[in-house]
Protein backbone atom coordinates (compact mmCIF):
# COMPACT_ATOMS: atom_id res chain seq x y z
CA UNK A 1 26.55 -24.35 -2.61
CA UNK A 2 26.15 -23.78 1.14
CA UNK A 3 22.77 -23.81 0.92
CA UNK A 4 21.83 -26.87 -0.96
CA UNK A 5 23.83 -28.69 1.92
CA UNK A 6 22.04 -26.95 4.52
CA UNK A 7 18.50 -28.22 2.80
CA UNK A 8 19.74 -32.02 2.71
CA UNK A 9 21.22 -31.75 5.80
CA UNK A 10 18.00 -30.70 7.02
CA UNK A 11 15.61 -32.70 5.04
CA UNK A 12 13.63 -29.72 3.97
CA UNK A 13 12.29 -29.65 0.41
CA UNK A 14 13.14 -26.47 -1.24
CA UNK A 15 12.98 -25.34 -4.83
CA UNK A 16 14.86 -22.53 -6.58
CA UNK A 17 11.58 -21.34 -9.06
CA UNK A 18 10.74 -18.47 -11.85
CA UNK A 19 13.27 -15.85 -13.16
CA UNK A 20 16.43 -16.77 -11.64
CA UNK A 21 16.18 -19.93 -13.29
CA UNK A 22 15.49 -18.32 -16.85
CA UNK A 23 18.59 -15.93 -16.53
CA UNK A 24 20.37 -18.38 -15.43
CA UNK A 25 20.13 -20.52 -18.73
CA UNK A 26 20.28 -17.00 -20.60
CA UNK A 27 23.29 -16.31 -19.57
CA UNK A 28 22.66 -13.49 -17.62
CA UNK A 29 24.15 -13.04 -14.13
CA UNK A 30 21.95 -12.34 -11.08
CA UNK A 31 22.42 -11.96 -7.31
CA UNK A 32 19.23 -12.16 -6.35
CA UNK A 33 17.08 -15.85 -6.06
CA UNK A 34 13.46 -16.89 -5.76
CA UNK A 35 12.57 -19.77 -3.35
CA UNK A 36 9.34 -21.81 -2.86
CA UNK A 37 9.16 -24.77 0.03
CA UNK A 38 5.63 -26.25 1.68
CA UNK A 39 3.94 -23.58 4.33
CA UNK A 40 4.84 -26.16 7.56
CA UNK A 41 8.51 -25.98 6.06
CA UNK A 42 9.06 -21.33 6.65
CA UNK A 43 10.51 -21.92 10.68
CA UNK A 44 13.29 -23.20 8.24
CA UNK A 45 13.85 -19.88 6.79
CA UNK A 46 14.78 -18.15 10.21
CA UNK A 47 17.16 -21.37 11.20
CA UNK A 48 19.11 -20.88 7.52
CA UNK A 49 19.07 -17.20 8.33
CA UNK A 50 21.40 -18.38 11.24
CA UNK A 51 23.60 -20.64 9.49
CA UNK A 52 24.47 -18.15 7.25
CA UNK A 53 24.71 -14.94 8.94
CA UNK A 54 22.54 -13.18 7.10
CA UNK A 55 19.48 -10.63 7.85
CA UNK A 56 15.99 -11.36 7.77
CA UNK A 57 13.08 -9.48 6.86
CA UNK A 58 9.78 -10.69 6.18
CA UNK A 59 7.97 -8.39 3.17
CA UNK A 60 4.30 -7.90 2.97
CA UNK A 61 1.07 -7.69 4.97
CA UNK A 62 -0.47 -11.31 5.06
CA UNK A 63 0.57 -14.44 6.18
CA UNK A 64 -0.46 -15.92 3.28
CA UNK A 65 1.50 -13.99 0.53
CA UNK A 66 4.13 -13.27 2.75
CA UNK A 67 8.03 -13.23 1.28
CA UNK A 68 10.80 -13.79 3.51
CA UNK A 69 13.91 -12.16 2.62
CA UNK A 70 17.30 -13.21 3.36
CA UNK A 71 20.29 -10.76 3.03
CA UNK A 72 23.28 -12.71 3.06
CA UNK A 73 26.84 -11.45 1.81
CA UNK A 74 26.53 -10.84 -1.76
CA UNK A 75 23.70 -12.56 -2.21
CA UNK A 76 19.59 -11.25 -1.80
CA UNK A 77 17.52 -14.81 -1.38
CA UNK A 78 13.58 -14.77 -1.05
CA UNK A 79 11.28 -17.63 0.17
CA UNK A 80 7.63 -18.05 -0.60
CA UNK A 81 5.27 -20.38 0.64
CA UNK A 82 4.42 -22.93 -2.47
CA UNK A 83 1.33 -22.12 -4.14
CA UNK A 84 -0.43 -25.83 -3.70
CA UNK A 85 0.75 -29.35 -2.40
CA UNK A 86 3.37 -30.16 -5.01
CA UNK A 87 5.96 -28.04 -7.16
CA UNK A 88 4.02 -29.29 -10.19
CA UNK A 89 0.62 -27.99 -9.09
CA UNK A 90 3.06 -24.43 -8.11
CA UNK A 91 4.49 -24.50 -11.57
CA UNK A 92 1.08 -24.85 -13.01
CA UNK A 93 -0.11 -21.35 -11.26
CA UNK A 94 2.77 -19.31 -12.48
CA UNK A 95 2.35 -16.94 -14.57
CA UNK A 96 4.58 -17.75 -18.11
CA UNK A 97 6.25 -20.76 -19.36
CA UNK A 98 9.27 -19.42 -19.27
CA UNK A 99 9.23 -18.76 -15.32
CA UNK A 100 7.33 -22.10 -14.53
CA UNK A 101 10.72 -24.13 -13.71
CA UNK A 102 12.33 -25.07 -10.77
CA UNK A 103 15.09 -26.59 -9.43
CA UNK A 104 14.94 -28.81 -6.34
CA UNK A 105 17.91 -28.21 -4.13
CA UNK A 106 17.51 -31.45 -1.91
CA UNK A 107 16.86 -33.90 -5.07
CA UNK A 108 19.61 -31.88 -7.23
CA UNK A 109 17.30 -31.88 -10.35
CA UNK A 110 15.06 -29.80 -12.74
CA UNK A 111 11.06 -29.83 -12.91
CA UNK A 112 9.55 -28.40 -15.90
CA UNK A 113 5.98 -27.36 -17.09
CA UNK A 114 5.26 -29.01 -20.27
CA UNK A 115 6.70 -26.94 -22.52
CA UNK A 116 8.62 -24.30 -20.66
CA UNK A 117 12.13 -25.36 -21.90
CA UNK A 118 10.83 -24.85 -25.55
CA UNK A 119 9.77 -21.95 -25.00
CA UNK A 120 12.82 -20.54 -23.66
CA UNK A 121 14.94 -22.11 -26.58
CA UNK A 122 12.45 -20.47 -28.75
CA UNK A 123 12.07 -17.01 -26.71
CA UNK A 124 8.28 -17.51 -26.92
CA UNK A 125 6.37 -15.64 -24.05
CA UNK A 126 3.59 -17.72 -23.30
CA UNK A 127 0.70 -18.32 -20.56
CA UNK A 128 0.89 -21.02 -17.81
CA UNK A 129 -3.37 -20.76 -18.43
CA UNK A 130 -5.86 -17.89 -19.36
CA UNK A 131 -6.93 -18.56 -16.15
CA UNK A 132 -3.76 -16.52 -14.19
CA UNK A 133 -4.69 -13.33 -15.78
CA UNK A 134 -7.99 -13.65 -13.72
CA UNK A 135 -5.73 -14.03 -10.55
CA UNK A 136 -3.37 -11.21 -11.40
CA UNK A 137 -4.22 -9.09 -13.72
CA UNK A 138 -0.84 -7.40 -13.45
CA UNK A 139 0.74 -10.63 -14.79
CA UNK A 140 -0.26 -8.86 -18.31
CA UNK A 141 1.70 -6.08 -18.34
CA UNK A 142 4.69 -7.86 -17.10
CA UNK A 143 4.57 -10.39 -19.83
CA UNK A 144 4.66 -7.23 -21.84
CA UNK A 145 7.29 -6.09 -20.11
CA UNK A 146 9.51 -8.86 -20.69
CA UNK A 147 9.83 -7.54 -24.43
CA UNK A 148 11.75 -4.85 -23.39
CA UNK A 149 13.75 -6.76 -20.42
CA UNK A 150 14.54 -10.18 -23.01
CA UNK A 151 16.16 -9.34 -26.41
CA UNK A 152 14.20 -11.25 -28.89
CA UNK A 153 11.49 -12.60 -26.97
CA UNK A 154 7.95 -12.29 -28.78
CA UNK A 155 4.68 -12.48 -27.04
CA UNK A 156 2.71 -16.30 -28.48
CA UNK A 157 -0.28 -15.05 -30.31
CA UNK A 158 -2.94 -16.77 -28.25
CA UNK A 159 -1.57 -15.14 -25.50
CA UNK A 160 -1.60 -11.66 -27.05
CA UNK A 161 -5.76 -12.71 -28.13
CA UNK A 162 -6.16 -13.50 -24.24
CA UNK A 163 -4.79 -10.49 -22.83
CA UNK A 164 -6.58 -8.28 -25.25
CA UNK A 165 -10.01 -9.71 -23.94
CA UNK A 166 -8.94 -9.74 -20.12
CA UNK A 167 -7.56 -6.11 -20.35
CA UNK A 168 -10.10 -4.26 -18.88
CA UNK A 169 -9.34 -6.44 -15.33
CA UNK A 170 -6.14 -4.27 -15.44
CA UNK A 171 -8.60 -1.97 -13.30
CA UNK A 172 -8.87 -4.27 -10.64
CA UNK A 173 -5.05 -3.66 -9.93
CA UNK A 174 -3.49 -1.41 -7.12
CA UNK A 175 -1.84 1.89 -8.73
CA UNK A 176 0.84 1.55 -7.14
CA UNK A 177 1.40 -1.94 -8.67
CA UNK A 178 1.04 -0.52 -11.94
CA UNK A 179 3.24 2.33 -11.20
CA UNK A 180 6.07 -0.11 -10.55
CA UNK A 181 5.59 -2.53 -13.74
CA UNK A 182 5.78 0.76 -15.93
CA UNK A 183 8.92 1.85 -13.96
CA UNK A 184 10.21 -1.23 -14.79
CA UNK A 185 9.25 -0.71 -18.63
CA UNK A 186 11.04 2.67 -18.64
CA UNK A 187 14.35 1.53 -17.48
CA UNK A 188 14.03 -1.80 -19.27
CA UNK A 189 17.05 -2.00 -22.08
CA UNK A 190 14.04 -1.94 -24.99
CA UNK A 191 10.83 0.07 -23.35
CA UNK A 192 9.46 1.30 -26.93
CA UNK A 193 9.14 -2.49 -27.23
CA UNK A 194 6.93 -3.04 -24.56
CA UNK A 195 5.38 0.16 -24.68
CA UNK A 196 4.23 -0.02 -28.23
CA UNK A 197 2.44 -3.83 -27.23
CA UNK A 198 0.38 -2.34 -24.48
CA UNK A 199 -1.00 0.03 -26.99
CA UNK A 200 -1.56 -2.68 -29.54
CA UNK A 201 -3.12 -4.74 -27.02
CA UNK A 202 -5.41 -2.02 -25.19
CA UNK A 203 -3.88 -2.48 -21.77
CA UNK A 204 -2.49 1.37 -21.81
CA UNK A 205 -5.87 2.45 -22.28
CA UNK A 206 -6.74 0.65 -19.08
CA UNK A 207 -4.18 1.66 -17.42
CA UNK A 208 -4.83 5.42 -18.29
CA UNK A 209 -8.68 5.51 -18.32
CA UNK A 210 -8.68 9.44 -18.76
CA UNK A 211 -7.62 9.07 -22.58
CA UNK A 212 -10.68 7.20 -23.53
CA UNK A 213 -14.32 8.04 -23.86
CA UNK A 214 -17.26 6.14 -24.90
CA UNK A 215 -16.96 6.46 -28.81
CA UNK A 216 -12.77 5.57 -28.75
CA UNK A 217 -14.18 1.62 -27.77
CA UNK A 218 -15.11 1.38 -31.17
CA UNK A 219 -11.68 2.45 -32.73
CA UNK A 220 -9.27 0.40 -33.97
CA UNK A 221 -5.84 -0.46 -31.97
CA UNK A 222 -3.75 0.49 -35.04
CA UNK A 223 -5.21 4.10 -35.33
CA UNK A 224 -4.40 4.11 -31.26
CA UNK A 225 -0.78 2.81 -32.12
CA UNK A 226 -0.19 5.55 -34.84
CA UNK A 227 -1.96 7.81 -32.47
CA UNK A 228 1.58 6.51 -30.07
CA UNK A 229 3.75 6.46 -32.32
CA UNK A 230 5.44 9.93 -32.06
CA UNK A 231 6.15 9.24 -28.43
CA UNK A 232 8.04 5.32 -29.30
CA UNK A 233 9.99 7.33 -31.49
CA UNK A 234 10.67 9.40 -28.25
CA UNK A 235 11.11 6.62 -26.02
CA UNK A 236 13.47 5.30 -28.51
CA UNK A 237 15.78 8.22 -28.87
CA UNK A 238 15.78 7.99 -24.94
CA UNK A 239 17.19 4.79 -24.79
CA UNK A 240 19.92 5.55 -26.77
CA UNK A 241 20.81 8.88 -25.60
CA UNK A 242 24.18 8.75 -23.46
CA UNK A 243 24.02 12.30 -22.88
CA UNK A 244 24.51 15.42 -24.41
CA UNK A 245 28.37 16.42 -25.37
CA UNK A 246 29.73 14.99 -21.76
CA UNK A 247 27.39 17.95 -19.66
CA UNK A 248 24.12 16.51 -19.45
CA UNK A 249 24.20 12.73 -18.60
CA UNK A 250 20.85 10.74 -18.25
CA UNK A 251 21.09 8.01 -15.47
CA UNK A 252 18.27 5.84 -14.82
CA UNK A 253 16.48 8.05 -12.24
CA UNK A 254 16.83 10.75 -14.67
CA UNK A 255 15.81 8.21 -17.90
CA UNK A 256 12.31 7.31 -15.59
CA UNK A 257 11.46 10.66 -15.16
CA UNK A 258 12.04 11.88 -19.19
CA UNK A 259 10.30 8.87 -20.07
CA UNK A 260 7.11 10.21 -17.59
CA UNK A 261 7.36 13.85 -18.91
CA UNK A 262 7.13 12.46 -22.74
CA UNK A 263 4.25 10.37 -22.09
CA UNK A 264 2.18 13.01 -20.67
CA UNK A 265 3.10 15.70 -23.28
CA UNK A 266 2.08 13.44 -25.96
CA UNK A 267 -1.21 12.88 -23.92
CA UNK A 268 -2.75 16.21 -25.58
CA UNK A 269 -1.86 14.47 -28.98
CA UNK A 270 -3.40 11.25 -28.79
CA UNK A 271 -6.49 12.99 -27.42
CA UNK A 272 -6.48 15.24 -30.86
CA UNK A 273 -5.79 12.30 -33.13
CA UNK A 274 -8.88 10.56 -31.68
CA UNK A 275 -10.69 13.06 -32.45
CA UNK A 276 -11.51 15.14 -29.30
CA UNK A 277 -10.36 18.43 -30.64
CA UNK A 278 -7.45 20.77 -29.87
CA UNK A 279 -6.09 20.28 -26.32
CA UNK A 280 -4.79 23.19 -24.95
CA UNK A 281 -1.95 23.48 -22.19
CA UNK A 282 -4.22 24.18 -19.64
CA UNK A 283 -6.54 21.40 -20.06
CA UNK A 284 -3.44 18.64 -20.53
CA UNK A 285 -1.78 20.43 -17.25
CA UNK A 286 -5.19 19.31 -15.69
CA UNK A 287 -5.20 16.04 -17.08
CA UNK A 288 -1.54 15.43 -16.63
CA UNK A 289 -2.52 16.02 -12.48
CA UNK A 290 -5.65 14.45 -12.08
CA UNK A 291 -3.47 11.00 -13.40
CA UNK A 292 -0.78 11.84 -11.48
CA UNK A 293 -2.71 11.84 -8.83
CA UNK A 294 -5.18 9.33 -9.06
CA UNK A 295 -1.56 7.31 -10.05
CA UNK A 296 -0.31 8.34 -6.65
CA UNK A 297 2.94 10.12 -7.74
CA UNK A 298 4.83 11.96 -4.48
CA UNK A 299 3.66 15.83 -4.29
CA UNK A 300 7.07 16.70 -5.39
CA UNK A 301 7.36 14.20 -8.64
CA UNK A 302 4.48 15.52 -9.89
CA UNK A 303 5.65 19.24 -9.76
CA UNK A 304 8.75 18.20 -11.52
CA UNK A 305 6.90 16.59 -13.79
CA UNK A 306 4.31 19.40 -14.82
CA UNK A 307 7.08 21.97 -14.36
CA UNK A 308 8.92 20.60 -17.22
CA UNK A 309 6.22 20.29 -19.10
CA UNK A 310 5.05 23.84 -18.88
CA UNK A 311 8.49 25.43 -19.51
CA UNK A 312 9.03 22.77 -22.64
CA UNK A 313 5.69 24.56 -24.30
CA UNK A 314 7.96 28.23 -22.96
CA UNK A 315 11.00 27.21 -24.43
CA UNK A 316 9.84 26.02 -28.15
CA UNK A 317 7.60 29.40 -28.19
CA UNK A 318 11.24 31.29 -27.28
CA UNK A 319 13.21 29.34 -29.96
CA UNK A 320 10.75 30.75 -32.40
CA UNK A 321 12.60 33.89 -31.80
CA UNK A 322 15.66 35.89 -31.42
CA UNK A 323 16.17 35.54 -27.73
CA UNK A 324 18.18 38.01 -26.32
CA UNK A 325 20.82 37.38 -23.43
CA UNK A 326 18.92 39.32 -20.51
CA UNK A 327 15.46 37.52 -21.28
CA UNK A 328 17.48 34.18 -21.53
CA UNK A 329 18.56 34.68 -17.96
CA UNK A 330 15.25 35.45 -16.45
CA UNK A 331 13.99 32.43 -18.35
CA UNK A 332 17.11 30.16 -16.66
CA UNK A 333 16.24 32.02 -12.90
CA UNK A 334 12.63 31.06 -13.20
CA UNK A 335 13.39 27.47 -13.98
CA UNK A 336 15.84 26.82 -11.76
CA UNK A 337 17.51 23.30 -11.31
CA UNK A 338 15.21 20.99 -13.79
CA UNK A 339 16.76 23.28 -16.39
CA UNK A 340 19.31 20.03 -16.86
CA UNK A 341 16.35 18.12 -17.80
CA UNK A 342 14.53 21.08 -19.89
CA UNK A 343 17.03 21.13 -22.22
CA UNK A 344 17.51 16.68 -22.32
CA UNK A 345 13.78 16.90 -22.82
CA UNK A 346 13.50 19.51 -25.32
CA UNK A 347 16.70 17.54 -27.52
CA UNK A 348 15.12 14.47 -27.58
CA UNK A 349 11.85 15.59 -28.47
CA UNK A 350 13.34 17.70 -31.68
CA UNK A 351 15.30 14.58 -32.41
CA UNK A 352 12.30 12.30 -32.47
CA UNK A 353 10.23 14.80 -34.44
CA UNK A 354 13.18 14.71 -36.92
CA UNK A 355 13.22 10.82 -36.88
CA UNK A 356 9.86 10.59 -37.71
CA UNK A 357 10.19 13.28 -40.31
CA UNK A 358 7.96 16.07 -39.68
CA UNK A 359 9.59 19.72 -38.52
CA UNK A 360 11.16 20.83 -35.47
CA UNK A 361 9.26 23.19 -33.65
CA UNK A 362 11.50 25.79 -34.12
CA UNK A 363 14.90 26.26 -35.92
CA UNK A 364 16.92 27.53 -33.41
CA UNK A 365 16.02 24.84 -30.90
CA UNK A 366 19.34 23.13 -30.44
CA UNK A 367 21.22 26.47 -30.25
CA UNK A 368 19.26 27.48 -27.67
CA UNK A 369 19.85 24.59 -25.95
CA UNK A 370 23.28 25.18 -26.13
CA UNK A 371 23.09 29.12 -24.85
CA UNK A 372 20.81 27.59 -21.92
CA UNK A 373 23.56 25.05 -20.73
CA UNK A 374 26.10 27.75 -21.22
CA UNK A 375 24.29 30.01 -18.67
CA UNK A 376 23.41 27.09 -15.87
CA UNK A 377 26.09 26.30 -13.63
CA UNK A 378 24.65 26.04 -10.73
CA UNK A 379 24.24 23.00 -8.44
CA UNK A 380 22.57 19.73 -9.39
CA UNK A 381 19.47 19.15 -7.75
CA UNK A 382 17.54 16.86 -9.96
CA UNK A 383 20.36 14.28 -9.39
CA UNK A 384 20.74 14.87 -5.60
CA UNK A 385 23.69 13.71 -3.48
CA UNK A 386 22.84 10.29 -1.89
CA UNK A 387 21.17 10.84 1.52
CA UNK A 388 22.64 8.12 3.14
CA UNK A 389 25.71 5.87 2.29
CA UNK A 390 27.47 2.43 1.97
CA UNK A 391 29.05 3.46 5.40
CA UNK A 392 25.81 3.84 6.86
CA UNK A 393 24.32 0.71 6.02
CA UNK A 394 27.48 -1.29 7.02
CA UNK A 395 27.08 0.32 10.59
CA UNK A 396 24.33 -1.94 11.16
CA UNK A 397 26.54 -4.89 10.53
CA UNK A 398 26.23 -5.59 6.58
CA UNK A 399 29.36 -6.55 5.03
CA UNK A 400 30.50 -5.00 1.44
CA UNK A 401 28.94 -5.91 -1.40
CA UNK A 402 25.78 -5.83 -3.46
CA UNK A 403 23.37 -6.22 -0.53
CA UNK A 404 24.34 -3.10 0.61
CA UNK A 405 23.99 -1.49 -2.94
CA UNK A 406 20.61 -3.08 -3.05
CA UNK A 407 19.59 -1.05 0.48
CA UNK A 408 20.93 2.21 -1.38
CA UNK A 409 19.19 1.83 -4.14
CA UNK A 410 16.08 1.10 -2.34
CA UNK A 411 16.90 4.27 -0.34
CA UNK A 412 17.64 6.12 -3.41
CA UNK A 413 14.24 5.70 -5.11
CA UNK A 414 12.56 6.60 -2.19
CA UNK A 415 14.39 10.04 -2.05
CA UNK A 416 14.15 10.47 -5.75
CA UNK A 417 10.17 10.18 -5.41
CA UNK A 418 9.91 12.34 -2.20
CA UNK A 419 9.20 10.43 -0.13
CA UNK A 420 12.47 10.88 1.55
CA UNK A 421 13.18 14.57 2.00
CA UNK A 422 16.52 15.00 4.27
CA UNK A 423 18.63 12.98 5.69
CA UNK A 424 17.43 12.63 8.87
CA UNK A 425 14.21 10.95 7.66
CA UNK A 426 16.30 8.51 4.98
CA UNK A 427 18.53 7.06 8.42
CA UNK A 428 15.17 6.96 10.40
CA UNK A 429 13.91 4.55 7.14
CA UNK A 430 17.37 3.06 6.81
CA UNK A 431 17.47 2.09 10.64
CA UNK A 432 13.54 1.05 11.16
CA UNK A 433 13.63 -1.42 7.67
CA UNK A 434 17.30 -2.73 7.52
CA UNK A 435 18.14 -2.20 10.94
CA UNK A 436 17.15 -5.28 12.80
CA UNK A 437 17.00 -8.76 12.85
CA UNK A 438 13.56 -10.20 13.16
CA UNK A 439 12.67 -12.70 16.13
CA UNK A 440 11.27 -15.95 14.75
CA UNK A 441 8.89 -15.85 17.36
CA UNK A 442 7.40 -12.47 15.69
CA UNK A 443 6.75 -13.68 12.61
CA UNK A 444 4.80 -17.20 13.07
C-alpha cells in the first residue's frame, strides 16, 4: 500500500482506527478509511496529500475536532488528531468495542482494547465505558443504529441498562446530529431493528419530546413499544418493497422520505394509545410542523412531508367510495407530482395494517391505487434529474471513480432536502467545497 510506505518512509506514526477496521474483518468492502496520528504529526497530512495527488479539505469548525479529508483516486481517507498521548489511551475513548481497534501502518500490526476482537467474533455491541455516553450522547443512538447496519449484532445488556439511564442527555445533542443518525437508520438494510430498540430503550422519546407529557414517565417501555409497533410493521414492509409492478420504484431518497411520512402519521396514534385522546388531523398537522421544525427540516421537505400526509387521510376517505373518473382527476391535479409517493405510501400502509392483522381502511384501496397510477403520467419531480454531474466534478480535475460519486451524492442530498434549488446554486456549492485545493499554510 502506497501509503504505509509513505508513513515509514517518513517516520510518522499513523493508525488506521474504528469502522474500517470492523468491515474489514466482516467482510464487507469499503472505500472510505479512518486515520488517527499525534496533533504535532497533521503538516503530514498536506505533504501525503502531495505524494498522492489527491484533494484536501479540512471538515469542521475547530482546530481541535478538526478532520482532514483526503480525496485520492478511488479512495476517500480521513485523519483525526488522536484523542490522548498513545493509541491505547485513543482506543480507550471510543465509543464501542467493536470500533476500538487499530492498525499501525508504520509498525505493520494490530492494537486491540481488551476485548474488542471477542466482541466482534461474537457480534456483541458493547461500551468502551459508561463514561462516553456523557461525552457524546449521540454515541447512543448509533450503537442502536448498528442493529440495523450489522446483521446479527445484539446490543450487551449492560449497555442497553446504561443507555436507558443516560437517555435523557440525548437533549444535549445538535438536531441536526440527530437528524443524520436517524437518516442513517432509515436507509440502514434492517431500520425496524434499530428503530424498535430506541423505543425499548426511551431514546425516541428524547429525541421527539412532543410525544411525551408528564404522566407518560411513569409508563412502561413495552406499552410505548406496542404503542410503535404498527409503524415497525411499516418500516418493515418498506424495506422490502422493490416497487410496485415495475412503475413506482423506491430508491433511497425516496425510502428516507416514506420512512419520515410513516413516522409522523403514526404520531397521532401513539399519542391515543397513551392515553391523550383522539388526535385529529389538524392537531397532528400541527405537531407534525412544530417537530419538523424545531428538527430543522428544509421549508420544502417539510411541505412534502405534510402534503402527503394530508392527501393520505383524502385518499383512504375516497376509497371508502365509488370514485368516479372526473373527481379522480381533480383529486390527481390537486396533488400533483408526490402523487408517485401517495400511492407507495398509501400501499405500504394497507399492507402493514394487513400484516399486523387488523382491516384496511377501505376495500377498494389498492384499486384505487391502480386507477391513480393509470391517470399520472406526468413528469417526475420527487426524483429530480441530478443538478450537476460526473462531468462536472471531473472539470475540476477529479479522475473517475467513486470519489466523484461520493461528491454527487453529497450534492444530491443537498438538492433532495432543498437546500439546493437549481442548478446554478448546486455548481456554486460544487465549485466553493470541491473546487480547490487548500494551502497548508491556511489551515495550521
Amino acid at each position: 500500500m502506497a501509503l504505509a510506505s509513505i508513513v515509514k518512509r517518513e517516520r510518522v506514526e499513523v493508525y488506521l482506527v474504528g469502522g474500517a477496521i470492523r468491515d474489514l474483518a466482516l467482510g464487507s468492502g469499503r472505500q472510505d478509511y479512518d486515520f488517527v496520528l499525534h496533533g504535532r504529526d497533521i503538516p503530514f497530512v498536506h505533504k501525503l496529500t502531495r505524494e498522492l495527488r489527491g484533494h484536501l479539505f479540512p471538515m469542521g469548525r475547530d482546530e481541535k475536532g478538526r478532520v482532514y479529508r483526503i480525496l485520492a483516486g478511488n479512495d476517500i481517507l480521513d485523519f483525526n488528531a488522536m484523542d490522548g498521548s498513545t493509541i491505547e489511551e485513543d482506543l480507550e475513548r471510543r465509543d464501542f468495542t467493536i470500533n476500538a481497534m487499530a492498525y499501525s501502518l508504520h509498525e505493520g500490526r494490530f492494537h486491540l482494547y481488551p476485548g474488542s476482537d471477542e466482541d466482534l467474533h461474537n457480534k456483541l455491541i458493547r461500551m468502551v465505558s459508561a463514561d462516553g455516553f456523557d461525552r457524546d450522547p449521540l454515541r447512543m443512538i448509533r450503537g442502536v443504529r448498528y442493529l440495523g447496519l450489522l446483521e446479527g449484532f445484539r446490543l450487551d445488556q449492560k449497555t442497553k441498562g446504561v443507555i436507558r439511564r443516560k437517555a435523557p442527555l440525548i437533549r444535549n445533542i445538535s438536531v441536526e446530529r440527530i437528524r443524520t443518525e436517524m437518516d442513517r437508520i432509515f436507509l440502514s438494510p434492517r431500520p425496524p431493528l434499530a428503530m424498535e430498540e430506541l423505543v425499548a430503550l426511551g431514546l425516541l422519546w428524547e429525541m421527539f419530546p412532543e410525544l411525551r407529557s408528564p404522566e407518560d414517565r411513569k409508563r412502561t417501555a413495552l406499552r410505548r413499544k406496542d404503542a410503535f409497533s404498527h409503524y415497525l410493521r411499516f418500516l418493515e414492509c418498506l424495506s422490502r418493497w422493490n416497487g410496485w409492478e415495475g412503475g413506482l420504484p423506491v430508491p433511497a431518497e425516496e425510502r428516507l422520505i416514506l420512512s419520515y411520512v410513516g413516522l409522523f402519521t403514526d404520531m397521532g396514534k401513539i399519542l391515543v394509545r397513551a392515553g391523550k385522546g383522539p388526535v385529529s388531523q389538524a392537531f397532528r398537522s400541527r405537531l407534525t410542523d412544530e417537530i419538523m421544525t424545531r428538527v430543522k427540516f428544509s421549508n420544502r421537505f417539510r411541505q412534502l412531508l405534510k402534503k402527503l400526509m394530508d392527501h393520505h387521510a383524502n385518499l383512504v376517505e375516497l376509497s371508502r367510495s365509488t370514485v368516479d373518473p372526473k373527481t379522480l382527476k381533480h383529486f390527481v391535479h390537486r396533488v400533483g407530482p408526490p402523487v408517485r409517493l401517495l400511492i407507495a405510501f398509501s400501499l405500504l400502509e394497507e399492507r402493514a395494517r394487513q400484516t399486523d392483522g387488523s382491516s384496511p381502511p377501505g376495500q377498494n384501496l389498492a384499486e384505487l391505487c391502480h386507477r391513480i397510477k393509470e391517470l399520472y403520467t406526468g413528469e417526475d419531480i420527487i426524483s429530480p434529474p441530478p443538478l450537476v454531474t460526473g462531468r462536472d466534478v471531473m472539470r475540476l480535475g477529479y479522475e473517475p471513480g467513486p470519489v466523484v460519486g461520493h461528491i454527487l451524492q453529497y450534492i444530491r442530498e443537498k438538492q433532495i432536502r432543498g437546500e439546493l434549488g437549481d442548478r446554478q446554486q448546486a455548481l456554486a456549492f460544487l465549485r466553493e467545497t470541491f473546487g480547490k485545493e487548500v494551502d497548508p499554510q491556511d489551515s495550521r
